[in-house]
Protein backbone atom coordinates (compact mmCIF):
# COMPACT_ATOMS: atom_id res chain seq x y z
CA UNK A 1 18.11 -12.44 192.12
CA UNK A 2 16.38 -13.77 189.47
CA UNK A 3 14.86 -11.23 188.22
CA UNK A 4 18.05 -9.14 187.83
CA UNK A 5 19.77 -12.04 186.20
CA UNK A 6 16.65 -11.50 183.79
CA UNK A 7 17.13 -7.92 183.26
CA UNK A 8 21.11 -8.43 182.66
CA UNK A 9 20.17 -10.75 180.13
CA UNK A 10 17.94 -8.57 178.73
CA UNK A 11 20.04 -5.89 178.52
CA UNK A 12 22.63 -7.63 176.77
CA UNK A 13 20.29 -8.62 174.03
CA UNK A 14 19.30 -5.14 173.39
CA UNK A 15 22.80 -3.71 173.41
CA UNK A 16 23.40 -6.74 170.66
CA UNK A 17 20.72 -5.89 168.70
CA UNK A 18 21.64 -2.48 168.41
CA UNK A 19 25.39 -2.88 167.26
CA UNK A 20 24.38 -5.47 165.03
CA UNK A 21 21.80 -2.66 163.39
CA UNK A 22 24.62 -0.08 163.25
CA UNK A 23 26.82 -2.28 161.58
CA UNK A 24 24.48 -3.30 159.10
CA UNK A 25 23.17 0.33 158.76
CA UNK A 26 26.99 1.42 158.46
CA UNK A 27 27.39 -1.30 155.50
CA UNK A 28 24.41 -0.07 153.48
CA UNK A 29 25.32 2.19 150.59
CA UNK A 30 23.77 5.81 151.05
CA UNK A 31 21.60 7.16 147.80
CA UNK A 32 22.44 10.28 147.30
CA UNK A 33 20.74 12.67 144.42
CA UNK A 34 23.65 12.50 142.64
CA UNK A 35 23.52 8.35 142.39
CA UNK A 36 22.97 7.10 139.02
CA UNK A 37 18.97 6.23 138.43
CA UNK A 38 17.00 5.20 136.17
CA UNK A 39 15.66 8.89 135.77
CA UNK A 40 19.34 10.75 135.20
CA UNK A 41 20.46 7.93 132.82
CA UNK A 42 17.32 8.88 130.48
CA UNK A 43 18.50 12.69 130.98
CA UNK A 44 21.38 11.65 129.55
CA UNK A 45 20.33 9.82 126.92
CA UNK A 46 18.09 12.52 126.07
CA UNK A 47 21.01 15.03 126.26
CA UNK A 48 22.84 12.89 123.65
CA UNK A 49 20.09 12.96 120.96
CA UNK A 50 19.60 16.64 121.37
CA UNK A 51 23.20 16.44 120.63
CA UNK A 52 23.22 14.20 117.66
CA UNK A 53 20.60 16.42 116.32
CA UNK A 54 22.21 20.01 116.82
CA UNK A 55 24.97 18.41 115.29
CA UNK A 56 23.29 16.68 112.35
CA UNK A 57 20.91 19.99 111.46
CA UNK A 58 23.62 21.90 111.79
CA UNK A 59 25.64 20.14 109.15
CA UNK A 60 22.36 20.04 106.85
CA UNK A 61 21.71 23.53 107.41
CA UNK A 62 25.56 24.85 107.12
CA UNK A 63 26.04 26.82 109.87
CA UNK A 64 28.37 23.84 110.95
CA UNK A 65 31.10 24.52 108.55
CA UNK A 66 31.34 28.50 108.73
CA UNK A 67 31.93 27.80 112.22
CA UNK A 68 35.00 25.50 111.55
CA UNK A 69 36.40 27.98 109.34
CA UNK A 70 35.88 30.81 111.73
CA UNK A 71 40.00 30.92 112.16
CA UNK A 72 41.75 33.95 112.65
CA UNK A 73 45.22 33.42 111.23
CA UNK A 74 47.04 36.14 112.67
CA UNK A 75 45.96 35.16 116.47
CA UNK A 76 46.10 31.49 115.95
CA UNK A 77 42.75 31.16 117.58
CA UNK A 78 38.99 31.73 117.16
CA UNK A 79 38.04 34.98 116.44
CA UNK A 80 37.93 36.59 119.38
CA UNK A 81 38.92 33.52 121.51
CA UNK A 82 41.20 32.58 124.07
CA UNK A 83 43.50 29.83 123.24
CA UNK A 84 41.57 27.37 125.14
CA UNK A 85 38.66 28.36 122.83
CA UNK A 86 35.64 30.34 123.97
CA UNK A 87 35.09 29.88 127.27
CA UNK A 88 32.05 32.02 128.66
CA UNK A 89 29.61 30.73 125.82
CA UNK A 90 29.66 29.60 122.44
CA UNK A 91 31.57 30.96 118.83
CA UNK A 92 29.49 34.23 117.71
CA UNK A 93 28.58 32.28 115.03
CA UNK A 94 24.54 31.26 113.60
CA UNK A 95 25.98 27.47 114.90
CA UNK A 96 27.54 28.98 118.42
CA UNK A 97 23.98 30.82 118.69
CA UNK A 98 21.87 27.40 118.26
CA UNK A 99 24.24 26.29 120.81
CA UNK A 100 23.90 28.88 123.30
CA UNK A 101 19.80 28.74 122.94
CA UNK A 102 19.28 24.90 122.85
CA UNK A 103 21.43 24.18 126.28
CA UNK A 104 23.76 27.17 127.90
CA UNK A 105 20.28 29.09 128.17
CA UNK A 106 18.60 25.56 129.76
CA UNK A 107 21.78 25.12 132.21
CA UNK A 108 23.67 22.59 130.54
CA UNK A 109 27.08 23.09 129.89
CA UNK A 110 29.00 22.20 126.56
CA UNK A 111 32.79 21.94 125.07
CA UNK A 112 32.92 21.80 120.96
CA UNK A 113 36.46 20.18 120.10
CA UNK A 114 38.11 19.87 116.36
CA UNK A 115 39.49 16.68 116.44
CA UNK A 116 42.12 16.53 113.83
CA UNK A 117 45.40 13.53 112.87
CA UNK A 118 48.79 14.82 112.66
CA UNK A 119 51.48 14.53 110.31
CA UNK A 120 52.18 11.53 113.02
CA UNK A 121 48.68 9.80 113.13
CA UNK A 122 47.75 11.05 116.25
CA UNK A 123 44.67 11.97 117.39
CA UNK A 124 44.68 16.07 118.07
CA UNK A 125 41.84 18.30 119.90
CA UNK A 126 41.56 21.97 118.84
CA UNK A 127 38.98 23.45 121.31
CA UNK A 128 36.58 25.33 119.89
CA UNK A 129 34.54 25.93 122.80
CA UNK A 130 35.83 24.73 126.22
CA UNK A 131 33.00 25.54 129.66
CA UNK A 132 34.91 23.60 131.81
CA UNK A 133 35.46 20.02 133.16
CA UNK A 134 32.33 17.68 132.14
CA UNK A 135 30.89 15.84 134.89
CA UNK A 136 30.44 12.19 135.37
CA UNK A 137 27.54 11.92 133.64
CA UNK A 138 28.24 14.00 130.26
CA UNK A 139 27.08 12.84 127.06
CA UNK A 140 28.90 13.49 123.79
CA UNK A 141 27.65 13.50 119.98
CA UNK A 142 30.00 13.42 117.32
CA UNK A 143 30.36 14.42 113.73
CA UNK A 144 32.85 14.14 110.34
CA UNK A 145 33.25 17.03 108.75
CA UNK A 146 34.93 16.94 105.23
CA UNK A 147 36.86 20.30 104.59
CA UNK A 148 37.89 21.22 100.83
CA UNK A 149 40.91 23.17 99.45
CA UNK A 150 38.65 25.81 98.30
CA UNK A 151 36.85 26.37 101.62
CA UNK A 152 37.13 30.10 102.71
CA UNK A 153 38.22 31.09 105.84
CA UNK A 154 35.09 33.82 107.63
CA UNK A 155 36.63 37.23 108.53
CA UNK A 156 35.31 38.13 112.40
CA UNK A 157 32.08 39.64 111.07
CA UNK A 158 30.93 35.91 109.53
CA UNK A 159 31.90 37.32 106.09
CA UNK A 160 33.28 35.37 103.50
CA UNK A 161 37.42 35.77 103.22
CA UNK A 162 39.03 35.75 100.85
CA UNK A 163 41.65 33.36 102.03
CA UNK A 164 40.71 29.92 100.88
CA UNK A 165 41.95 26.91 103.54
CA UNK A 166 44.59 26.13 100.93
CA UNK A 167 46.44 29.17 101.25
CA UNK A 168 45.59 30.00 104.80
CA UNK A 169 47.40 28.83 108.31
CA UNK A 170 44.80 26.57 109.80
CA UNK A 171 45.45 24.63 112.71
CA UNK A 172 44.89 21.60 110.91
CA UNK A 173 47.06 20.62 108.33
CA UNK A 174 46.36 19.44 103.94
CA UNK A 175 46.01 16.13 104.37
CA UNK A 176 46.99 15.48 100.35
CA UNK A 177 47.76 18.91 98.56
CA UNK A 178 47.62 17.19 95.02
CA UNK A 179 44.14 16.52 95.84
CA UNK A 180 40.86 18.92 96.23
CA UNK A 181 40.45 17.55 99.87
CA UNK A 182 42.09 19.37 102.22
CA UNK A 183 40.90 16.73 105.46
CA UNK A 184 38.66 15.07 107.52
CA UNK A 185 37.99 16.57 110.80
CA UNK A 186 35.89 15.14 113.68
CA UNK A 187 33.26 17.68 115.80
CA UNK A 188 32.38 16.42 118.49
CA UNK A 189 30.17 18.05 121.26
CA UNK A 190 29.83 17.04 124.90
CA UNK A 191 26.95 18.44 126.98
CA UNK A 192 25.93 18.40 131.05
CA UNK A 193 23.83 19.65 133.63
CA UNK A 194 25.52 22.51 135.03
């Protein structure tokens, strides 16, 4: 009798053990590879500079602002563009090809937006290039762009126009027409792992 008092008592300490180790096992939080680390938050920080810098050579270089004024009036749009912006890869431009090379062709995904204010002062995106939804973990660069009356518009070819921003229909309004700036714009340029 005693001994099956024994083994009763043993068995009920087992049986406790083992709920108490499923509950705690149920309350631990799972890592998973897509949990932030140490490892994917340098990624990202690294994505960012790259960024910065396509953004900031670009600008130096000017392949930057023949991109911006890659408008074609009569569509409303990008050359050759949806009106969400390109959306299978970036503007057939020398800036849209840096693009492609430095991250579409390393499998990270980008959007390029025009941010623009309104004849309200609000804040307005006109996508330039728009490859979907950015994850979680995206990191953006940014960049101000100053555009001038006397900017030229490109014809689809990257040619020079001859329709300076002054006279043309640009999504993005004069911001002072007595004065030789036309506006301010803001590029910025958000980047993930596809």
């Amino acid at each position: 009798m005693d001994r099956a008092q024994a083994h009763t008592l043993e068995a009920i300490t087992a049986a406790m053990i083992l709920v108490s180790s499923l509950v705690f096992a149920l309350q631990v939080t799972a890592v998973t590879p897509l949990t932030g680390s140490t490892s994917s938050q340098h990624i990202e920080n690294q994505q960012a500079a790259v960024a910065e810098g396509v953004l900031a050579s670009a600008d130096e270089e000017g392949t930057l602002l023949p991109t911006l004024l890659y408008w074609n009036e009569s569509a409303g749009t990008w050359h050759g563009a949806t009106d969400d912006g390109y959306v299978r890869s970036g503007p057939p431009t020398a800036f849209g090809s840096v693009l492609n090379e430095t991250f579409l062709d390393r499998g990270i995904a980008f959007d390029l937006t025009l941010y623009y204010i309104d004849d309200d002062g609000e804040r307005q995106p006109q996508p330039i290039v728009d490859l979907g939804q950015p994850s979680d973990h995206a990191s953006s660069a940014r960049r101000l762009v100053t555009l001038s009356d006397d900017d030229h518009l490109r014809d689809p070819d990257g040619s020079v126009s001859s329709t300076t921003l002054s006279n043309a229909s640009y999504p993005v309004d004069d911001a002072d027409p007595t004065q030789q700036l036309y506006t301010v714009v803001e590029v910025e340029l958000v980047v993930w792992r596809i």
